[in-house]
C-alpha atoms as a PDB file:
ATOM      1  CA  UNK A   1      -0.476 -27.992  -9.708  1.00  0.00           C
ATOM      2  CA  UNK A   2      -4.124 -26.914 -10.334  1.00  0.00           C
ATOM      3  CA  UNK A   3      -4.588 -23.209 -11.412  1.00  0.00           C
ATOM      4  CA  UNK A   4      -5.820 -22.301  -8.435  1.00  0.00           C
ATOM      5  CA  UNK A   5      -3.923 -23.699  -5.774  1.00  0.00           C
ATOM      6  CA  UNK A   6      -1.114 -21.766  -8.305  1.00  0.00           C
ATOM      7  CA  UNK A   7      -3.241 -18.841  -7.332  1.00  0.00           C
ATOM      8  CA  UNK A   8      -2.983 -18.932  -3.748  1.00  0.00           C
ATOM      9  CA  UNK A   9       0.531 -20.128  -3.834  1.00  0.00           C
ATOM     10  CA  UNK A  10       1.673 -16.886  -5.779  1.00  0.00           C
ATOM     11  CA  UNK A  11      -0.755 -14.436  -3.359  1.00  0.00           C
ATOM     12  CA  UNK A  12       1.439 -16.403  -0.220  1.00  0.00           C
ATOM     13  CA  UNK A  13       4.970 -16.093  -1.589  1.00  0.00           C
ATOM     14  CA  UNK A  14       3.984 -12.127  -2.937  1.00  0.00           C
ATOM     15  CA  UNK A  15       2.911 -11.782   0.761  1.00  0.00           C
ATOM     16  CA  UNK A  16       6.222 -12.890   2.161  1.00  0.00           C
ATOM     17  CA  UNK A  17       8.169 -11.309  -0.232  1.00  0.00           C
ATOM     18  CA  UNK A  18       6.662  -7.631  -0.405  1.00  0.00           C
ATOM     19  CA  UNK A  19       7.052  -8.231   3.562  1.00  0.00           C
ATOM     20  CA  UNK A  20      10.564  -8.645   2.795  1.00  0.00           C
ATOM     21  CA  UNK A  21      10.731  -5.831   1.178  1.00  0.00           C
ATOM     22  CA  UNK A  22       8.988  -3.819   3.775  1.00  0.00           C
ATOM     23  CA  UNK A  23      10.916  -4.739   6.273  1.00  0.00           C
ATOM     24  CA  UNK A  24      14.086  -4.326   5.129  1.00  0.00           C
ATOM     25  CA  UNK A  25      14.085  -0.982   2.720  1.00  0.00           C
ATOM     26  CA  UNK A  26      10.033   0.724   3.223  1.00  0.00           C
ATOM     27  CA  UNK A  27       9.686   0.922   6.730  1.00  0.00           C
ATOM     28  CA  UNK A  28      13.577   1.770   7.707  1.00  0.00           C
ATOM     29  CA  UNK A  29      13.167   5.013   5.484  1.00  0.00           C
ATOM     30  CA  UNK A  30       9.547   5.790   6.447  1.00  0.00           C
ATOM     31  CA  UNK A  31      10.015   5.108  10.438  1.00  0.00           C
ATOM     32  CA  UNK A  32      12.454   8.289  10.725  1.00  0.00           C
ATOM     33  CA  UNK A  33      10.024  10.764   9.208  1.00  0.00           C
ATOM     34  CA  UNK A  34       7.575  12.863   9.943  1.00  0.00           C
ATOM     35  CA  UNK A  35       4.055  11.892   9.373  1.00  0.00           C
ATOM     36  CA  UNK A  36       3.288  13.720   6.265  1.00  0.00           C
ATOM     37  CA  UNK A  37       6.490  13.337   5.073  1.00  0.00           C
ATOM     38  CA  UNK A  38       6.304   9.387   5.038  1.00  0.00           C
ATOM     39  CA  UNK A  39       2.428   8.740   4.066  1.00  0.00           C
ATOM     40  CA  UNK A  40       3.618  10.612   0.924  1.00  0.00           C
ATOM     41  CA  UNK A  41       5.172   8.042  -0.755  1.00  0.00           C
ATOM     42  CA  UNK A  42       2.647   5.357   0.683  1.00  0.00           C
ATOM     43  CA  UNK A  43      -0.715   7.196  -1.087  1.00  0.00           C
ATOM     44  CA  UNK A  44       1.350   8.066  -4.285  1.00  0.00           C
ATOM     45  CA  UNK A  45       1.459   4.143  -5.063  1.00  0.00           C
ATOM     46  CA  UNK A  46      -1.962   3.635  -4.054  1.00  0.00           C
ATOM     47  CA  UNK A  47      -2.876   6.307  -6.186  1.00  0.00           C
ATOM     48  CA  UNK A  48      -2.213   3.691  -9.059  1.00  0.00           C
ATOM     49  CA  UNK A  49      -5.213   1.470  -7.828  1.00  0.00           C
ATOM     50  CA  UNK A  50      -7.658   2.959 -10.929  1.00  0.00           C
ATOM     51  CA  UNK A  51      -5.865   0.124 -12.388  1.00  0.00           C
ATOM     52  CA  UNK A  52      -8.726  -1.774 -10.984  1.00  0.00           C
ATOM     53  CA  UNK A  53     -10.418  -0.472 -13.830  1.00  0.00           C
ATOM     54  CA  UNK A  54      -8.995  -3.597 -15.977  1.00  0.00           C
ATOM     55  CA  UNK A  55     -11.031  -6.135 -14.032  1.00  0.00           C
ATOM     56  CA  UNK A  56     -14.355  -4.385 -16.335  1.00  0.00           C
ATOM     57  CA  UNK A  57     -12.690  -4.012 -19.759  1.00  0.00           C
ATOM     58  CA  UNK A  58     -13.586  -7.083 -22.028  1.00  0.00           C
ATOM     59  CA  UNK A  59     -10.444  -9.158 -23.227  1.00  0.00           C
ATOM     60  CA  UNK A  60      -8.415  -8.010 -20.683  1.00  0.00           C
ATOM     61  CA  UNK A  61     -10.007 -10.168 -18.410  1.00  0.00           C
ATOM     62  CA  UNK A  62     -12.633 -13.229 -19.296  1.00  0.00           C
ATOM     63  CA  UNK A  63     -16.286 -12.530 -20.443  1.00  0.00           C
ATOM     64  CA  UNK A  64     -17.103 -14.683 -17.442  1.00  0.00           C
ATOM     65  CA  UNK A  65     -15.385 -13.229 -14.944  1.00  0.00           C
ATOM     66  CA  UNK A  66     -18.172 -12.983 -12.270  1.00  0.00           C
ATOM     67  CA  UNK A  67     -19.555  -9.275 -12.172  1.00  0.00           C
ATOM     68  CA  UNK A  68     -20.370  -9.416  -8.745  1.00  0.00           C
ATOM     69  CA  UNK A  69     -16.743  -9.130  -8.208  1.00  0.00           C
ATOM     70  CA  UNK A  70     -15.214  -7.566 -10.998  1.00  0.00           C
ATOM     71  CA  UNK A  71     -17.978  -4.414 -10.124  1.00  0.00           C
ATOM     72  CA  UNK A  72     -16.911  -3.953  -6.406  1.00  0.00           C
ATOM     73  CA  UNK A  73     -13.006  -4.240  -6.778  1.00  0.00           C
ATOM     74  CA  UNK A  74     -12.934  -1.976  -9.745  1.00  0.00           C
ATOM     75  CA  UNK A  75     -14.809   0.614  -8.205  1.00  0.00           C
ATOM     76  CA  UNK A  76     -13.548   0.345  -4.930  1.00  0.00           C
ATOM     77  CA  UNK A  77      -9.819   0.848  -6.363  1.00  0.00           C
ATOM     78  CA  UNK A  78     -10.746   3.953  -8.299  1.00  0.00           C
ATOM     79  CA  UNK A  79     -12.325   5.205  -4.959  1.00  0.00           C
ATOM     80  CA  UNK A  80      -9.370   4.564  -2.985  1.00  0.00           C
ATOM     81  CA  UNK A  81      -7.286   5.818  -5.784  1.00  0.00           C
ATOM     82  CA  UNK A  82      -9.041   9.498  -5.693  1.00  0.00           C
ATOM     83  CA  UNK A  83      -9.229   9.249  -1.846  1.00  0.00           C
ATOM     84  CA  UNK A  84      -5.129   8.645  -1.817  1.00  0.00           C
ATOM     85  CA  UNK A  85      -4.647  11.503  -4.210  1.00  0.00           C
ATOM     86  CA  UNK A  86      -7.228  13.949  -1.902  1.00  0.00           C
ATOM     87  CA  UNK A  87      -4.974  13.165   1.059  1.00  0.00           C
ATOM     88  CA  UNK A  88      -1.860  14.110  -0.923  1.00  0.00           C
ATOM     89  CA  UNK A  89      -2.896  17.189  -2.014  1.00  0.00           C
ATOM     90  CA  UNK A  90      -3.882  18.084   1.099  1.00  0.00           C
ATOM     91  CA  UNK A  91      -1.245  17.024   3.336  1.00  0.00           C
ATOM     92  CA  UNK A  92       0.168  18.418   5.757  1.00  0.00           C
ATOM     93  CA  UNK A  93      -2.728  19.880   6.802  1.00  0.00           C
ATOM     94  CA  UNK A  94      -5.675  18.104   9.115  1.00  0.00           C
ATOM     95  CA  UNK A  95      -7.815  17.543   6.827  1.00  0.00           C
ATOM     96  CA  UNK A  96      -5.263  15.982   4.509  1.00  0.00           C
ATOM     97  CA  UNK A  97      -4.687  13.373   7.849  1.00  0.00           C
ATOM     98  CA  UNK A  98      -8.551  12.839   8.252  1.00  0.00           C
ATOM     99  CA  UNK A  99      -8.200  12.219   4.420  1.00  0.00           C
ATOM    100  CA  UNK A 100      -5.517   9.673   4.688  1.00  0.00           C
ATOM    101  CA  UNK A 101      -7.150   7.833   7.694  1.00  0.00           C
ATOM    102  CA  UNK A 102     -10.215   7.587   5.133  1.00  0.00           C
ATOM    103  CA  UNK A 103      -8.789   6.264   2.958  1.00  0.00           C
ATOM    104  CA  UNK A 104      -6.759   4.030   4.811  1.00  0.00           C
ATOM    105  CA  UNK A 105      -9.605   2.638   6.149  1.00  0.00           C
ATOM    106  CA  UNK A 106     -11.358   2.516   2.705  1.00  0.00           C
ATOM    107  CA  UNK A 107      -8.482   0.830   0.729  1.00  0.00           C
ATOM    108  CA  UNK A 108      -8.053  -2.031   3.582  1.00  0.00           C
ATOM    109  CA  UNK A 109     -11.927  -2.689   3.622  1.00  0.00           C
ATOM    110  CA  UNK A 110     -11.645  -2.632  -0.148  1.00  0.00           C
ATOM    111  CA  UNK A 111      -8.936  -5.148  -0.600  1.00  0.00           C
ATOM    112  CA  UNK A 112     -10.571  -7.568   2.146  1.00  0.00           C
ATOM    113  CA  UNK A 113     -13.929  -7.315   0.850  1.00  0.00           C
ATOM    114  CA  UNK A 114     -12.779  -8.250  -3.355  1.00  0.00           C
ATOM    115  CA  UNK A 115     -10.885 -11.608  -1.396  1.00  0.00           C
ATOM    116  CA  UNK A 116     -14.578 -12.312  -0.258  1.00  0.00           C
ATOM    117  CA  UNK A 117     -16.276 -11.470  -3.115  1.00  0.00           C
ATOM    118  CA  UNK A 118     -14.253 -13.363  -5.389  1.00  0.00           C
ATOM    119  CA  UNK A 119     -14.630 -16.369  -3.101  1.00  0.00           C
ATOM    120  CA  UNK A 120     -18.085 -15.903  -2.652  1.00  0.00           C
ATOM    121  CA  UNK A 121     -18.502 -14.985  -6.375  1.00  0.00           C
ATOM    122  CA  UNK A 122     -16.855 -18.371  -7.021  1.00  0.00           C
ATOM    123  CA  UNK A 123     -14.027 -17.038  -9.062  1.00  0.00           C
ATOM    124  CA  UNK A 124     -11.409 -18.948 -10.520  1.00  0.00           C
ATOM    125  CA  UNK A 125      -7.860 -17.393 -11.297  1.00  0.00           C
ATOM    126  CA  UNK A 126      -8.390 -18.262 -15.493  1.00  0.00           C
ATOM    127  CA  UNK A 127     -11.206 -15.451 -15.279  1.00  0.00           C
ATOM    128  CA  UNK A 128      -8.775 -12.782 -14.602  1.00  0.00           C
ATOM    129  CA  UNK A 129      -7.284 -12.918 -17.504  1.00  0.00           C
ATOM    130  CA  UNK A 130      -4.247 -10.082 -17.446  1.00  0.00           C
ATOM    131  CA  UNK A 131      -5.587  -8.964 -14.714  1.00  0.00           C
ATOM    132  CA  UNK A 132      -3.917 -12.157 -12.570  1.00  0.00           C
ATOM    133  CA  UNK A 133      -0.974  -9.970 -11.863  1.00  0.00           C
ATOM    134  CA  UNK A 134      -3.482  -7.792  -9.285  1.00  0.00           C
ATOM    135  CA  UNK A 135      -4.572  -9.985  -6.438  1.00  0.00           C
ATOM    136  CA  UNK A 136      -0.701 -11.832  -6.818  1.00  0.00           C
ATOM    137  CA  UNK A 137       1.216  -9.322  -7.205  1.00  0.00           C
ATOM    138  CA  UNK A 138       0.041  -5.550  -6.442  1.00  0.00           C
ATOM    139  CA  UNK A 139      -3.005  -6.388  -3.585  1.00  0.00           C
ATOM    140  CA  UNK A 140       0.137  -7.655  -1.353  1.00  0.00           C
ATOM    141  CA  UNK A 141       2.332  -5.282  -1.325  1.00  0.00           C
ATOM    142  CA  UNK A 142      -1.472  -2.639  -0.914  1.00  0.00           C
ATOM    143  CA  UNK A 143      -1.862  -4.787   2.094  1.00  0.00           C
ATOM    144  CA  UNK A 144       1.653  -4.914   3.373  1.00  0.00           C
ATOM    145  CA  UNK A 145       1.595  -0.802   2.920  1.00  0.00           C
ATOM    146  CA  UNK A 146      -1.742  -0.272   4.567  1.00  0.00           C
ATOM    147  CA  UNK A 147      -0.101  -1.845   7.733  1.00  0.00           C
ATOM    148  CA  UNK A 148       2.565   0.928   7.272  1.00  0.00           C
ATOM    149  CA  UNK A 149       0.232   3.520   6.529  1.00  0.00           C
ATOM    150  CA  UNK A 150      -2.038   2.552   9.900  1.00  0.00           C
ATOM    151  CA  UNK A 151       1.161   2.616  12.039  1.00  0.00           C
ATOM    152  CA  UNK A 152       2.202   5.958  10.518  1.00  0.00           C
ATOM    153  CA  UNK A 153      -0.995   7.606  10.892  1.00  0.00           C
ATOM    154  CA  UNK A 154      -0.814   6.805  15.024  1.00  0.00           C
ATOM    155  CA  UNK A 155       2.198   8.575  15.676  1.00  0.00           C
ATOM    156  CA  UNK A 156       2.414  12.353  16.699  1.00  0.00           C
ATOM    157  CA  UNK A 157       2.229  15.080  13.989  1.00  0.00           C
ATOM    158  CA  UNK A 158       5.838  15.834  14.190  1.00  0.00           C
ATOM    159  CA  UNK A 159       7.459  12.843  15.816  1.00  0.00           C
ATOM    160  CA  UNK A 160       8.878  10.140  13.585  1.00  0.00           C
ATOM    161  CA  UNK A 161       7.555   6.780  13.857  1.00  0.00           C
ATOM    162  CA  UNK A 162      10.142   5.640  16.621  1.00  0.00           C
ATOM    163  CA  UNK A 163      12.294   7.548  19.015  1.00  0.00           C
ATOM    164  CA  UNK A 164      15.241   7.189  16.509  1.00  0.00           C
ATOM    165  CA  UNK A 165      14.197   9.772  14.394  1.00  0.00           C
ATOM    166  CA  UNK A 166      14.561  12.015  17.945  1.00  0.00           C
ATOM    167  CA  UNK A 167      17.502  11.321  19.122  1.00  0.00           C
ATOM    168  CA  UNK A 168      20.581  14.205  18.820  1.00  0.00           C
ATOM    169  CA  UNK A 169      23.328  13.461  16.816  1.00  0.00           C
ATOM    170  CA  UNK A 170      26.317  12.416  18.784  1.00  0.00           C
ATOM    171  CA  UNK A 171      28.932  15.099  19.559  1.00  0.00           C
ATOM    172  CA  UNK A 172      31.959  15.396  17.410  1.00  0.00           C
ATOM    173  CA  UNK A 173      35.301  15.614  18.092  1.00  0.00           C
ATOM    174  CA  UNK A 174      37.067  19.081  17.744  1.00  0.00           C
ATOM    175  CA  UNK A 175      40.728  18.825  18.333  1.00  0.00           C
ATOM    176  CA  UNK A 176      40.436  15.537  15.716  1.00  0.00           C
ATOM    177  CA  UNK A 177      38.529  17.220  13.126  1.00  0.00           C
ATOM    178  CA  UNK A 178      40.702  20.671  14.073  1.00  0.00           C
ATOM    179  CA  UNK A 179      44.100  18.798  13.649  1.00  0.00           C
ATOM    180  CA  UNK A 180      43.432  17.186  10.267  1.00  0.00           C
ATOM    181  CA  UNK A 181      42.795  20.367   8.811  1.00  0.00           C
ATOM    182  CA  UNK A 182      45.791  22.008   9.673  1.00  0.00           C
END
């Protein structure tokens, strides 16, 4: 398999599998909460992206790893990394939302626009270096948790992401529970 059909195979199955993941254990836990309460978690990984930073440090990735890539997705990372950790510190309030919807925003143009610069850069998956674990393995599951974020940031204040989160518990049953303890 050529390296960089290897490249695109590994972005595809991270895809699939971070959606996986999302699906089955992110978004069951997040869906119930209140807003703040579930973009939490969401900006506290993306506050990682400074990791970014790699794609500029020499012989971590390859001397001729095109700068008019490694430039833009480094720098865009470390913005969306501060913008994620202004939003946490100022959640719950307002301006902690306007924050988040910033940065969500920010982070999603970010990731899109580094897939078109490295094409357009003519990039090949060798000039990455260390740094190949990024784009296959992290910028997925940024992607898949944007998504989240987006939905998240649409609902109510206060209101979970779907009715369940609303609905009463249902009633008990007193002369059960009153009879075993006897």
């Amino acid at each position: 398999m050529q390296p960089q059909t290897c490249f695109f195979v590994s972005i595809a199955f991270s895809l699939i599998a971070w959606g996986m993941v999302a699906a089955r254990y992110i978004w069951p836990k997040l869906r119930l909460r209140p807003r703040a309460e579930a973009l939490r978690p969401l900006l506290i990984l993306h506050s990682f992206r400074f990791l970014g930073l790699a794609f500029l440090v020499p012989g971590v990735v390859s001397p001729d790893l095109p700068s008019a890539f490694a430039h833009p997705a480094a720098y865009g990372d470390l913005i969306a990394a501060i913008l994620a950790l202004l939003a946490l510190m100022s959640l719950p309030s307002s301006a902690g939302v306007a924050i988040a919807w910033i940065f969500s925003l920010w982070g999603s143009v970010d990731l899109f626009n580094a897939f078109y610069q490295a094409n357009h850069a003519g990039l090949m998956a060798g000039q990455l270096g260390a740094t190949y674990v990024i784009p296959t393995l992290i910028v997925p599951l940024l992607l898949i948790t944007h998504g989240i974020g987006f939905r998240i940031l649409l609902q109510h204040e206060n209101e979970s992401a779907t009715n369940e989160g609303r609905r009463p518990a249902p009633p008990t049953n007193v002369a059960l529970t009153s009879r075993h303890t006897s």
